[in-house]
Protein backbone atom coordinates (compact mmCIF):
# COMPACT_ATOMS: atom_id res chain seq x y z
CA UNK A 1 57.32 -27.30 129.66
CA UNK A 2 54.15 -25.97 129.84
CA UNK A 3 52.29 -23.31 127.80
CA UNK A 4 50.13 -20.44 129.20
CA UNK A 5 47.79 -18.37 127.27
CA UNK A 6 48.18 -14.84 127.62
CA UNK A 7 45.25 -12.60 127.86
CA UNK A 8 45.29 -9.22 126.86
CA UNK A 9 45.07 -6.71 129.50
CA UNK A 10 41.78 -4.25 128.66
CA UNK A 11 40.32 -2.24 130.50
CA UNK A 12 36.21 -2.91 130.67
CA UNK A 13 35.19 0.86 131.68
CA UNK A 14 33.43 3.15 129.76
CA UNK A 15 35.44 6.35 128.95
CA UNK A 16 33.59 9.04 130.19
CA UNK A 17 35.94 12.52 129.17
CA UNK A 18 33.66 13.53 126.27
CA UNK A 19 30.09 13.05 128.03
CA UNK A 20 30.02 16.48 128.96
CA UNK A 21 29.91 17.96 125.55
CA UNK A 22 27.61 15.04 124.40
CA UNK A 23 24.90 16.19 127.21
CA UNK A 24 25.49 19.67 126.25
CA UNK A 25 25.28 19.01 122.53
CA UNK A 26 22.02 17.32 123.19
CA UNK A 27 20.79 19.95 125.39
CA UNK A 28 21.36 22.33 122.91
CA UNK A 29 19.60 20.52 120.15
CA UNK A 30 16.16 20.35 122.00
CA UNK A 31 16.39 23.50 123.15
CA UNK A 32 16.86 24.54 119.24
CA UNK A 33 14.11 22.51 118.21
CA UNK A 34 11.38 22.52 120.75
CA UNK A 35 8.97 25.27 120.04
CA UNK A 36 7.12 26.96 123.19
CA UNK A 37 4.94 29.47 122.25
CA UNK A 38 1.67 30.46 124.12
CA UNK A 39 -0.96 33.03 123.34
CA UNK A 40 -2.37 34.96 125.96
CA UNK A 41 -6.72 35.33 125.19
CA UNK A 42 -8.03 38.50 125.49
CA UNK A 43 -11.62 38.03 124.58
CA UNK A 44 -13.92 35.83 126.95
CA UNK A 45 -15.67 33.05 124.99
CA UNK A 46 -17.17 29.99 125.72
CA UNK A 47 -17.14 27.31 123.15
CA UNK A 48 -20.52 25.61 121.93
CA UNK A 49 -21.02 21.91 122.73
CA UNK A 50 -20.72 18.95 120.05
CA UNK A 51 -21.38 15.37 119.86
CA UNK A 52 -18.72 14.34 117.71
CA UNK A 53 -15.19 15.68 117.48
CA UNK A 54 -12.07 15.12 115.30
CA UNK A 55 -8.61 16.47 116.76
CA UNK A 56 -5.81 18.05 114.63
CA UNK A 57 -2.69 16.24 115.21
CA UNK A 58 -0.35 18.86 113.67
CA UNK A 59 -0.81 21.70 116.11
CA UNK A 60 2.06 23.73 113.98
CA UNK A 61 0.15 24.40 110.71
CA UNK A 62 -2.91 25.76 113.14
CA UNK A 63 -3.72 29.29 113.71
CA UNK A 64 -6.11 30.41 116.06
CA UNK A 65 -8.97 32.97 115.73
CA UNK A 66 -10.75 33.63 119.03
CA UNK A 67 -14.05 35.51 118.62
CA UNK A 68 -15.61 36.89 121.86
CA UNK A 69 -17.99 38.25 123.56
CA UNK A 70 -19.30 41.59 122.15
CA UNK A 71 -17.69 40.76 118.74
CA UNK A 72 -13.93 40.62 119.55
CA UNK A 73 -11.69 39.20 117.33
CA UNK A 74 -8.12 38.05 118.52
CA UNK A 75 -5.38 36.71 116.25
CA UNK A 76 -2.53 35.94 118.11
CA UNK A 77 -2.05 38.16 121.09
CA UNK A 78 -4.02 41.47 119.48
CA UNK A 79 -7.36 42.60 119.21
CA UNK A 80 -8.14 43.06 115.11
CA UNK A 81 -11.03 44.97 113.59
CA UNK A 82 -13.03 42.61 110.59
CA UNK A 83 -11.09 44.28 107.87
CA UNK A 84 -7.81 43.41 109.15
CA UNK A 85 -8.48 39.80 108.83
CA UNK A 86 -8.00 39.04 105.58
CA UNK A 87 -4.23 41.05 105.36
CA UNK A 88 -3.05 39.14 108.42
CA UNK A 89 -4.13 36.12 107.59
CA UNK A 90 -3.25 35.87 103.81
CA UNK A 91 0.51 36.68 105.32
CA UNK A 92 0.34 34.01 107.50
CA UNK A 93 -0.85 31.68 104.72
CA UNK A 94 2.14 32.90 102.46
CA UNK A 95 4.36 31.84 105.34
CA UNK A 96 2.33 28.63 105.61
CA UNK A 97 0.91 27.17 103.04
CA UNK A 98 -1.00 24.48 104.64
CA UNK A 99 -2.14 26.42 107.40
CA UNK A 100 -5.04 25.76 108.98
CA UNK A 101 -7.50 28.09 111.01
CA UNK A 102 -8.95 27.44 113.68
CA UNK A 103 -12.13 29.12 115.03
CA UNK A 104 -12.55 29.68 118.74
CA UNK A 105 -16.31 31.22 118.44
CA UNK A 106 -18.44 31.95 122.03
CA UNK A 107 -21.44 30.35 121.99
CA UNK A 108 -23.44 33.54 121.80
CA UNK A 109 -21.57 35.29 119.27
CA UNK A 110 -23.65 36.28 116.17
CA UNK A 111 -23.83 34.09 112.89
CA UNK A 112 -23.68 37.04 110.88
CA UNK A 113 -20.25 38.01 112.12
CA UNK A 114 -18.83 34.51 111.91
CA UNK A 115 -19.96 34.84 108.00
CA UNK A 116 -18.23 37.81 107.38
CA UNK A 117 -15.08 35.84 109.13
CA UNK A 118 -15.37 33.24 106.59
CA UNK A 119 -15.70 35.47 103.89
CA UNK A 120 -12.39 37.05 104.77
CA UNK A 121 -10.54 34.20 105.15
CA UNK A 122 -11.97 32.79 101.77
CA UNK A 123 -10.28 36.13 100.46
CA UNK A 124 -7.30 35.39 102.06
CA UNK A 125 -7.33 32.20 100.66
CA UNK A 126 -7.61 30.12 103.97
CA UNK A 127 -9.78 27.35 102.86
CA UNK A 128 -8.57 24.86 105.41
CA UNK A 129 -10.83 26.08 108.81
CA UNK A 130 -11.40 24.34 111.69
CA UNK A 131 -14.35 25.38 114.20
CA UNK A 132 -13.65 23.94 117.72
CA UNK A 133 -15.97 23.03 120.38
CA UNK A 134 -15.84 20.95 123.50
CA UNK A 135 -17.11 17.65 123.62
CA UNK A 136 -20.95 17.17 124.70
CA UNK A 137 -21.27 14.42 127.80
């Protein structure tokens, strides 16, 4: 009499019924998640040269401020007048409390202007500002 072992019979495939819903569940989750969000400029600028530059790796506490050409100010995708700066930007700072703004300035924009800037923002209480420039070969 001899003895043989039995081996159970399993089945070594992967069950595949429920990776629909997985890849849609996934799908749905980045598409929740990811943020795209551009601004369109309005104001023509060119930014001033510097030799050494730090970058922001947190690009969602930044707002921008893009001052042009002729004096234009843009926050977000409108054109503001100087005393509207301080109102939008103390609501975005309520919303935000680490925000951090970011000034897009043309090269041949006037100092005087980019004062009165800061002044609003220190109003606004946006003490965290960022003045960006491209990088001097």
């Amino acid at each position: 009499m001899t003895f043989e072992k039995k081996r159970a019979q399993t089945s070594q495939e992967i069950p595949t019924a429920s990776m629909p819903d997985i890849i849609f569940m996934l799908l749905l989750f980045f598409m929740v998640t990811t943020t795209l969000r551009e601004v369109e400029v309005l104001v023509d600028y060119k930014l001033p040269e510097a030799k050494a530059l730090e970058k922001i790796e947190n690009k969602r506490l930044i707002s921008y401020i893009w001052i042009g050409k002729g004096g234009k100010i843009q926050i977000d995708d409108s054109i503001v007048k100087l005393e509207d700066v301080q109102e939008i930007m103390y609501k975005k700072r309520q919303a935000l409390p680490n925000l951090i703004v970011s000034l897009r300035i043309d090269v041949g924009v006037d100092m005087g202007l980019v004062t009165d800037i800061q002044q609003e923002l220190r109003k606004a209480y946006c003490l965290r500002i960022n003045y960006s420039a491209n990088v001097k070969v």
